[in-house]
N, C-alpha and C. Protein backbone atom coordinates (compact mmCIF):
# COMPACT_ATOMS: atom_id res chain seq x y z
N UNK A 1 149.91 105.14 -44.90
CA UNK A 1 151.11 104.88 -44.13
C UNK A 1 151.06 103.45 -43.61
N UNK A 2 151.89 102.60 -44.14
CA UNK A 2 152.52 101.64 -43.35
C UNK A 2 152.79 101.70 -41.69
N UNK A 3 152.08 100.37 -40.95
CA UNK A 3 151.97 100.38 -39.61
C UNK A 3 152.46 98.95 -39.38
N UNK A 4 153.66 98.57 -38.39
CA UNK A 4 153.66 97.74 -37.75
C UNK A 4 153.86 97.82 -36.23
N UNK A 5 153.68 96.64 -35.08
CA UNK A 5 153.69 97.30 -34.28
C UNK A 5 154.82 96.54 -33.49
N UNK A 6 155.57 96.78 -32.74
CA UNK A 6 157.24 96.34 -32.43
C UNK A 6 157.68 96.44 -31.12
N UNK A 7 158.80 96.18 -30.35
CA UNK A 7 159.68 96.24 -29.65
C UNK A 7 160.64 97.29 -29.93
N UNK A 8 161.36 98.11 -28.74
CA UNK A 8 162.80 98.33 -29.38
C UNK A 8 163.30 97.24 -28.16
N UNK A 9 164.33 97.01 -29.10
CA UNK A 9 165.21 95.56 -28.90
C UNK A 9 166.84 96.39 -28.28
N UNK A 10 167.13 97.28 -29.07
CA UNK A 10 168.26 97.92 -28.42
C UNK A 10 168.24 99.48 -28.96
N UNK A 11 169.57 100.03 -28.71
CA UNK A 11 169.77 101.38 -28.70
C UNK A 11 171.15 101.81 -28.42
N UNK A 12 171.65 102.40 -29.84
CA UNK A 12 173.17 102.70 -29.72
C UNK A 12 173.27 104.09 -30.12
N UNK A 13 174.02 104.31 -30.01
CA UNK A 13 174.33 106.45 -30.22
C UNK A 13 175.69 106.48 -30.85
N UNK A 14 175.85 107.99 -31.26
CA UNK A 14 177.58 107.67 -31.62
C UNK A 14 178.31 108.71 -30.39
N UNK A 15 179.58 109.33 -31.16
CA UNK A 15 180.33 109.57 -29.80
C UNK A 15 179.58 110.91 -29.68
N UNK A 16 179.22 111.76 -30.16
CA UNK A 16 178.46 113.00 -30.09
C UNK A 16 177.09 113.05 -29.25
N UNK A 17 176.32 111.97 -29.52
CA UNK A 17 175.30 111.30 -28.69
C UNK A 17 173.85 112.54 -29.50
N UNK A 18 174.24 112.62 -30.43
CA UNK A 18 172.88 113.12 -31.22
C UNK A 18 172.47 112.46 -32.24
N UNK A 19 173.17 111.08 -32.37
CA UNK A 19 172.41 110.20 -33.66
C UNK A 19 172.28 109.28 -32.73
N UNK A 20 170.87 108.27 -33.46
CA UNK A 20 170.56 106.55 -32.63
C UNK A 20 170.10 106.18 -33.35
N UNK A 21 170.92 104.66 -33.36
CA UNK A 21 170.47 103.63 -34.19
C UNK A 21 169.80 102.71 -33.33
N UNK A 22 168.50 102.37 -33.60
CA UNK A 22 167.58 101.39 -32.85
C UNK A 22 167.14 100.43 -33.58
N UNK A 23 166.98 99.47 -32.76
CA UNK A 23 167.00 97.43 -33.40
C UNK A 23 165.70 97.53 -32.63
N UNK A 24 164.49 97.22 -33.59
CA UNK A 24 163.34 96.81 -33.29
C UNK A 24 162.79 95.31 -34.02
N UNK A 25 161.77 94.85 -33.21
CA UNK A 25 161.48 93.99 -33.46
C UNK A 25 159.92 93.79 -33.68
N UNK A 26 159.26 93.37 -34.82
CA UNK A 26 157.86 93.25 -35.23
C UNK A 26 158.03 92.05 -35.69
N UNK A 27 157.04 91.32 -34.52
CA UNK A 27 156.62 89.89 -34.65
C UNK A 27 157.53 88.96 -35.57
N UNK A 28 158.79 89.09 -35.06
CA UNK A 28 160.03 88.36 -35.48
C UNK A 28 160.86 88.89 -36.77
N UNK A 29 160.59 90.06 -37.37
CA UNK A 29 161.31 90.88 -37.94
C UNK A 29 161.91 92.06 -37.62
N UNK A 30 162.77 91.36 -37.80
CA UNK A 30 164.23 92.87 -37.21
C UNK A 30 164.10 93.94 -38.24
N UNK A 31 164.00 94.97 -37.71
CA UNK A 31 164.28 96.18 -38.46
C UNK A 31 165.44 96.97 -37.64
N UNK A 32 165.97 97.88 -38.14
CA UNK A 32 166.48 99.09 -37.35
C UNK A 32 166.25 100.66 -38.04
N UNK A 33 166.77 101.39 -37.35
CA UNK A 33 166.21 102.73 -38.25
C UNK A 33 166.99 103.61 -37.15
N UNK A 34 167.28 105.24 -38.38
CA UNK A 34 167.85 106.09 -37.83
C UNK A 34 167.12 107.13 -36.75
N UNK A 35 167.51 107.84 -36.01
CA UNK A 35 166.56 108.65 -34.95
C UNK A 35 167.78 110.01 -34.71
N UNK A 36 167.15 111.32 -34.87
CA UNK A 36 168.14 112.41 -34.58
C UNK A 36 168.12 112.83 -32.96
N UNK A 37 166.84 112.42 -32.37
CA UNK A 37 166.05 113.11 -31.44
C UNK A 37 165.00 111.80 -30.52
N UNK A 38 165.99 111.38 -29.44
CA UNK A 38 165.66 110.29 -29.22
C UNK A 38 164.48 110.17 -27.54
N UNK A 39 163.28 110.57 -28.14
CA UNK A 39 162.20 110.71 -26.99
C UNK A 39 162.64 109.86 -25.50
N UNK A 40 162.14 110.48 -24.18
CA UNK A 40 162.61 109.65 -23.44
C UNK A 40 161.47 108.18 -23.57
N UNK A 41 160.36 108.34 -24.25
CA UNK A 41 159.19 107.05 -24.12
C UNK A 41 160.20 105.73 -25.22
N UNK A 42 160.84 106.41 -25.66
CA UNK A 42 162.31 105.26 -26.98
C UNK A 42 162.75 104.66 -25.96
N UNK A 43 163.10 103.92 -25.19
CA UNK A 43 163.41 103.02 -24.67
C UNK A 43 163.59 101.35 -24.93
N UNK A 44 164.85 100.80 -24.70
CA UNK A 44 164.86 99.55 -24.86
C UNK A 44 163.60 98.28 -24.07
N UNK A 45 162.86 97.71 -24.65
CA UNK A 45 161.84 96.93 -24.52
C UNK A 45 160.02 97.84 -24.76
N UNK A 46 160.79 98.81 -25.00
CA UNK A 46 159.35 99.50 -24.82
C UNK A 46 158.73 99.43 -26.17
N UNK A 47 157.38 99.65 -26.26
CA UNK A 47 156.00 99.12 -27.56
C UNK A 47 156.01 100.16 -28.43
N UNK A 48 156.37 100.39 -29.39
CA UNK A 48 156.02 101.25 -30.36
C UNK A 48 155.28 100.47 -31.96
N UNK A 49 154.86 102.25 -32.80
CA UNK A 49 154.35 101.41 -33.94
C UNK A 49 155.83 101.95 -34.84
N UNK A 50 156.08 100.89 -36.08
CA UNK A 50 156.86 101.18 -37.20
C UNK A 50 156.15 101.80 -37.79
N UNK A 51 156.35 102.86 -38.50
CA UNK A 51 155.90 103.62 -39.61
C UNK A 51 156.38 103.77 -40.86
N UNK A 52 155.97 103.39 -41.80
CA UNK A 52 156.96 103.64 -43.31
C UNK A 52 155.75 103.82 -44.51
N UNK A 53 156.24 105.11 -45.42
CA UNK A 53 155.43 105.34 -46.34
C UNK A 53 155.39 103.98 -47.63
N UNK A 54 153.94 103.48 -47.94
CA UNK A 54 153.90 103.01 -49.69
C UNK A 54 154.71 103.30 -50.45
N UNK A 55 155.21 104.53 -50.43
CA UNK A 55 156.41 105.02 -51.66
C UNK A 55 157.81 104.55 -51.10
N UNK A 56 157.94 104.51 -50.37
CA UNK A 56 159.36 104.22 -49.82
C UNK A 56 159.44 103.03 -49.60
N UNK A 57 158.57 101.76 -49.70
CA UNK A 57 158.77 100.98 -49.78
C UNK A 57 158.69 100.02 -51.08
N UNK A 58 160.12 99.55 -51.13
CA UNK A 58 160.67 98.61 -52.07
C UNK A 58 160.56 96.79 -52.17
N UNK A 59 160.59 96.43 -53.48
CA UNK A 59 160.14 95.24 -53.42
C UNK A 59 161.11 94.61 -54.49
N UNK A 60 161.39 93.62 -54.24
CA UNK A 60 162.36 92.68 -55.03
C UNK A 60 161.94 90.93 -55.12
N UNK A 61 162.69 90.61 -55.93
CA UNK A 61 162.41 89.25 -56.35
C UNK A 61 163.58 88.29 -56.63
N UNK A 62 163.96 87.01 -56.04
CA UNK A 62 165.09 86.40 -56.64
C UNK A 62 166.63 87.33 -56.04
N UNK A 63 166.15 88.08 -54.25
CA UNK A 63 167.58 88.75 -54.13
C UNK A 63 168.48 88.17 -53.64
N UNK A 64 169.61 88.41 -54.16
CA UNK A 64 170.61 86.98 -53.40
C UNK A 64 171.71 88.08 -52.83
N UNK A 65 172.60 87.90 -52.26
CA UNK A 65 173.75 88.75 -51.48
C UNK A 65 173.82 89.92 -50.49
N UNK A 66 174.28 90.65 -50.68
CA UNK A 66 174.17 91.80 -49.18
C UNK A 66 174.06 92.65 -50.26
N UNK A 67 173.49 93.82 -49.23
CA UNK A 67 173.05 95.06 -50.29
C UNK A 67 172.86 96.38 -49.01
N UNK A 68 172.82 97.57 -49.15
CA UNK A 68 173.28 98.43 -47.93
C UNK A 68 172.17 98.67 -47.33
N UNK A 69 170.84 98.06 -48.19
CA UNK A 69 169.74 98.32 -47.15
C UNK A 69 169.33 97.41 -46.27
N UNK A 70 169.35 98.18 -44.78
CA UNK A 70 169.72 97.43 -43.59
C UNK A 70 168.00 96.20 -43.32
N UNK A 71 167.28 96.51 -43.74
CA UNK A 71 165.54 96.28 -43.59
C UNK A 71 165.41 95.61 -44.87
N UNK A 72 165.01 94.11 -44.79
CA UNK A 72 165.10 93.32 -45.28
C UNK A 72 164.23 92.01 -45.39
N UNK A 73 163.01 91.94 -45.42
CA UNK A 73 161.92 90.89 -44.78
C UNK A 73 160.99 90.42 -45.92
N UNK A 74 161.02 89.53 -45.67
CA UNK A 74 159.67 88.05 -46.72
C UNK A 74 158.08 88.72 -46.37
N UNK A 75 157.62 88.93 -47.57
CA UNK A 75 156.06 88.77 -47.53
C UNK A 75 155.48 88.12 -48.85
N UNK A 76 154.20 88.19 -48.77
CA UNK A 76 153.58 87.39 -49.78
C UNK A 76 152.40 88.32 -50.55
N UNK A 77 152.72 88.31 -52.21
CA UNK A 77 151.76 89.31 -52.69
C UNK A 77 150.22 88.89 -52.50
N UNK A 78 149.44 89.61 -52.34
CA UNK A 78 148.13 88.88 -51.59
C UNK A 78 146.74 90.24 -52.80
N UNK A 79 147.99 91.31 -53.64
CA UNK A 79 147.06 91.79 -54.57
C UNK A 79 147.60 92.82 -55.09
N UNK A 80 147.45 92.98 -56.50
CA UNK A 80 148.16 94.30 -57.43
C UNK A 80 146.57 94.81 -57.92
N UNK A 81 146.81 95.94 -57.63
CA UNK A 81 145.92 97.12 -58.31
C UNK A 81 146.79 98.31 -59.28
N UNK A 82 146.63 97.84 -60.84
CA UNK A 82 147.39 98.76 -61.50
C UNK A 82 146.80 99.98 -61.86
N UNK A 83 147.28 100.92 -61.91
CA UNK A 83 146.68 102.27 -62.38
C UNK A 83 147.34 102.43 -63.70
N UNK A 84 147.75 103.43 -64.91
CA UNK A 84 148.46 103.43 -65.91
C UNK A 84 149.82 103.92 -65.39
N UNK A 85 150.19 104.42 -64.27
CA UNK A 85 151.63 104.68 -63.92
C UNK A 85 151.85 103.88 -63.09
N UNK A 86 150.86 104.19 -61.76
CA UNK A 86 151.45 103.46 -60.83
C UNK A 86 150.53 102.18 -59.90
N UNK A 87 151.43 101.35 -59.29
CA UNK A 87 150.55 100.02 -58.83
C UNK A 87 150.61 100.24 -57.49
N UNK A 88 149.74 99.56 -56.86
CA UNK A 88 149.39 99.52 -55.21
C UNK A 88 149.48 98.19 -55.16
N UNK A 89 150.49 97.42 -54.51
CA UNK A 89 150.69 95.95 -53.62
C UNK A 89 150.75 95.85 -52.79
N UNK A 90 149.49 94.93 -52.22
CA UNK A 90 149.37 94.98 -51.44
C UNK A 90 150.36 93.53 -50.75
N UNK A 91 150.67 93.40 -49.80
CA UNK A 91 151.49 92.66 -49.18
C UNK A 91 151.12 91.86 -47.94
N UNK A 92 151.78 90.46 -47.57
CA UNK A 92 150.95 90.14 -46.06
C UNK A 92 152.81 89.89 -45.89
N UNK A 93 152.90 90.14 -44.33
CA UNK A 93 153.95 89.68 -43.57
C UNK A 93 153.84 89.27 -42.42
N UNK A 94 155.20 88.65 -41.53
CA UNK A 94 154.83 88.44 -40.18
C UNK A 94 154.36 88.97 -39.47
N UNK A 95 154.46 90.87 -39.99
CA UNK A 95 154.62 91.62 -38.63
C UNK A 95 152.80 92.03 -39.28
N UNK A 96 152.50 91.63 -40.42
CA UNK A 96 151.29 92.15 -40.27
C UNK A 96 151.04 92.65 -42.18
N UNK A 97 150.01 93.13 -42.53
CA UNK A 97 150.18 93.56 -43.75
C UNK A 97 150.13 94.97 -44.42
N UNK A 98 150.96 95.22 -45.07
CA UNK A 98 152.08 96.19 -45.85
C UNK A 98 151.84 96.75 -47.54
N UNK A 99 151.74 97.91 -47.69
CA UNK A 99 151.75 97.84 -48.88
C UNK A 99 152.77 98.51 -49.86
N UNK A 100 153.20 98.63 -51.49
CA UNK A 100 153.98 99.34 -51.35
C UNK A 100 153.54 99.69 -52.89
N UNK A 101 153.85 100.90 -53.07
CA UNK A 101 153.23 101.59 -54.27
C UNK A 101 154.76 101.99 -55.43
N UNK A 102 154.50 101.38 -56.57
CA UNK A 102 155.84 101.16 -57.06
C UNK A 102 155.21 101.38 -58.81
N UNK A 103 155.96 101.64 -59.68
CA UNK A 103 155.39 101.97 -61.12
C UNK A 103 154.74 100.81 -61.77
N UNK A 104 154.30 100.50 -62.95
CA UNK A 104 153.82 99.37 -63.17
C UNK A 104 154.82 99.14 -64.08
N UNK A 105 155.25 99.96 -64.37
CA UNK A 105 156.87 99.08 -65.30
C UNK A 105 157.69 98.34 -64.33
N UNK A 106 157.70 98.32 -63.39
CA UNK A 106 158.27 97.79 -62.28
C UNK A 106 157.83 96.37 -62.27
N UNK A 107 156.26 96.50 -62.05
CA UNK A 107 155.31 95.27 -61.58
C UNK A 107 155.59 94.23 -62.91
N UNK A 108 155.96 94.81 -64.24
CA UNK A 108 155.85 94.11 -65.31
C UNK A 108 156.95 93.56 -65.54
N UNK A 109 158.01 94.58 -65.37
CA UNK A 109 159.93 94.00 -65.10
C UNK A 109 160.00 92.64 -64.18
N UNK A 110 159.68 93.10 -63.23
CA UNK A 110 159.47 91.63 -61.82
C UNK A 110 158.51 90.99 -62.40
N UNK A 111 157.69 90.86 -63.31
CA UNK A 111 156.82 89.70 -63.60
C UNK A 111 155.87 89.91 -62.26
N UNK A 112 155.26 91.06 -61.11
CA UNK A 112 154.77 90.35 -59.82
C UNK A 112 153.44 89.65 -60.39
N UNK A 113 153.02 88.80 -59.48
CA UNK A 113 151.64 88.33 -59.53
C UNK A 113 150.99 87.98 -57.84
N UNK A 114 150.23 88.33 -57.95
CA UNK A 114 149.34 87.64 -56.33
C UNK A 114 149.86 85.88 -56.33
N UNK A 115 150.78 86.07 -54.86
CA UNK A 115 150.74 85.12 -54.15
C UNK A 115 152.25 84.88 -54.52
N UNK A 116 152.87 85.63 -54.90
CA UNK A 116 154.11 85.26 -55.02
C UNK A 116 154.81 85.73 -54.12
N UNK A 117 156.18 85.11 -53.36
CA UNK A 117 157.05 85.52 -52.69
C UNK A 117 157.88 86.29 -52.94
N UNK A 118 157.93 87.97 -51.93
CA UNK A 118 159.12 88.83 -52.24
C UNK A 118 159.77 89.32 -51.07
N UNK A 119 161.03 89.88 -51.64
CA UNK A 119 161.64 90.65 -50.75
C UNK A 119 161.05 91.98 -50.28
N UNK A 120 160.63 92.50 -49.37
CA UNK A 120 160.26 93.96 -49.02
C UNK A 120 161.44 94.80 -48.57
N UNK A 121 161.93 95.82 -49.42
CA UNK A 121 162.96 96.84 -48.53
C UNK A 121 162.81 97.73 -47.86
N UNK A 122 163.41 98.62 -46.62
CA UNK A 122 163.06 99.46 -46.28
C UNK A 122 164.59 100.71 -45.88
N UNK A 123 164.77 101.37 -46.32
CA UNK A 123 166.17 102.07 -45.92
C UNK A 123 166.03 102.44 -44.42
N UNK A 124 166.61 102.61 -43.44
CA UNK A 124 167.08 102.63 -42.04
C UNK A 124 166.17 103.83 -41.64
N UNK A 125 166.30 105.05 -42.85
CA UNK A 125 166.27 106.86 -42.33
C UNK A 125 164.80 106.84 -42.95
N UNK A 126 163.86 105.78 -43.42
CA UNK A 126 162.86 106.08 -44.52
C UNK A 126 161.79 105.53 -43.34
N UNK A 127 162.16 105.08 -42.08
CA UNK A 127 161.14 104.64 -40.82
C UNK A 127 161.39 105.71 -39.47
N UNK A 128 159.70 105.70 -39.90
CA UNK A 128 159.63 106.55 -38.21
C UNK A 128 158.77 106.24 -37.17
N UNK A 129 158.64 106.19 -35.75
CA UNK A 129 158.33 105.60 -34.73
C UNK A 129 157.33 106.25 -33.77
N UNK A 130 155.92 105.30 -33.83
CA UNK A 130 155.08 106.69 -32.57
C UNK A 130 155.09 105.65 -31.08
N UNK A 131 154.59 107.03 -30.44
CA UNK A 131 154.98 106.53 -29.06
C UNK A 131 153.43 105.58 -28.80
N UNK A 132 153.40 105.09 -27.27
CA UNK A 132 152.25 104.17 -27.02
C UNK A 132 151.46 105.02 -26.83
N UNK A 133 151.32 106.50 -26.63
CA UNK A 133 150.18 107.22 -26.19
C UNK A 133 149.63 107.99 -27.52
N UNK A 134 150.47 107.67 -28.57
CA UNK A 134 149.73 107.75 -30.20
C UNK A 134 149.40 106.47 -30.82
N UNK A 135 149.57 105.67 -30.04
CA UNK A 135 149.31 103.89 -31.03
C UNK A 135 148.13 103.51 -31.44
N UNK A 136 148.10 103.91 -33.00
CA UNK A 136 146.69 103.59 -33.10
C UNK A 136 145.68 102.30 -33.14
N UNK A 137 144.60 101.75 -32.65
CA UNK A 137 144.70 100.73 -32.41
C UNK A 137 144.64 99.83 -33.95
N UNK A 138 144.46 100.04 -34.98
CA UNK A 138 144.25 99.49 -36.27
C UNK A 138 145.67 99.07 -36.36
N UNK A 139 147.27 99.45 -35.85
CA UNK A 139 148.30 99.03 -35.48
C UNK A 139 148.40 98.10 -34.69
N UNK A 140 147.68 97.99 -33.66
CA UNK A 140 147.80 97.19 -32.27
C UNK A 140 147.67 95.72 -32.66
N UNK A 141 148.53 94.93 -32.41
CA UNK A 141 148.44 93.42 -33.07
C UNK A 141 148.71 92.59 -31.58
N UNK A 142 147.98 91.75 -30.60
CA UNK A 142 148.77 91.12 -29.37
C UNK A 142 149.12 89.92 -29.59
């Protein structure tokens, strides 16, 4: 599991007040993400870790325009480990380093190589959030 460790920056609901969309922030990358069930420790300014699985995270190269996934951030390949299906990339970013497990027809389509610059994606509903009294410290970045 993917760990970064963040801010929430804000917090909006809709008119029903059982969905929230929250704007977090890891070491200068904005994310946001969906929440059904919004703990009272969720609070605006308060420390949490990002959570997002290897599989769910996406990687691109050369992306230019808008696209509906809201999570959107620069890292640098820093190492591919291919297996015969699937690859493990490993990733460095601002908020810290990331990996994301993707096919190797993929890795071979994108051409990736260590040290090249990519896009990392993340869909909004594919991140989930622990509180400070689960933060593990291998997350903890000051």
């Amino acid at each position: 599991m993917n760990c970064f460790p963040a801010r929430i920056t804000s917090i909006e609901t809709d008119a029903s007040g059982s969905l929230f969309l929250l704007e977090l922030d890891a070491s200068g990358i904005q994310l946001s993400m969906l929440l059904f069930d919004l703990k009272p420790a969720f609070a605006e300014g308060s420390p949490v870790n990002v959570l997002f699985k290897e599989t769910g995270t996406a990687i691109a190269t050369d992306l230019s325009g808008e696209i509906s996934i809201s999570n959107r951030f620069p890292a640098t390949i820093t190492a591919i480990r291919s297996g015969s299906i699937l690859a493990d990339i490993s990733l460095d970013s601002a908020a810290g380093p990331c990996t994301a497990i993707v096919t190797v027809r993929a890795v071979q389509r994108l051409r990736l190589i260590a040290g090249e610059s990519v896009s990392v994606l993340l869909q909004a509903s594919q991140i989930s959030l622990e509180t400070p009294c689960n933060i593990t410290e291998n997350c903890i970045r000051e």
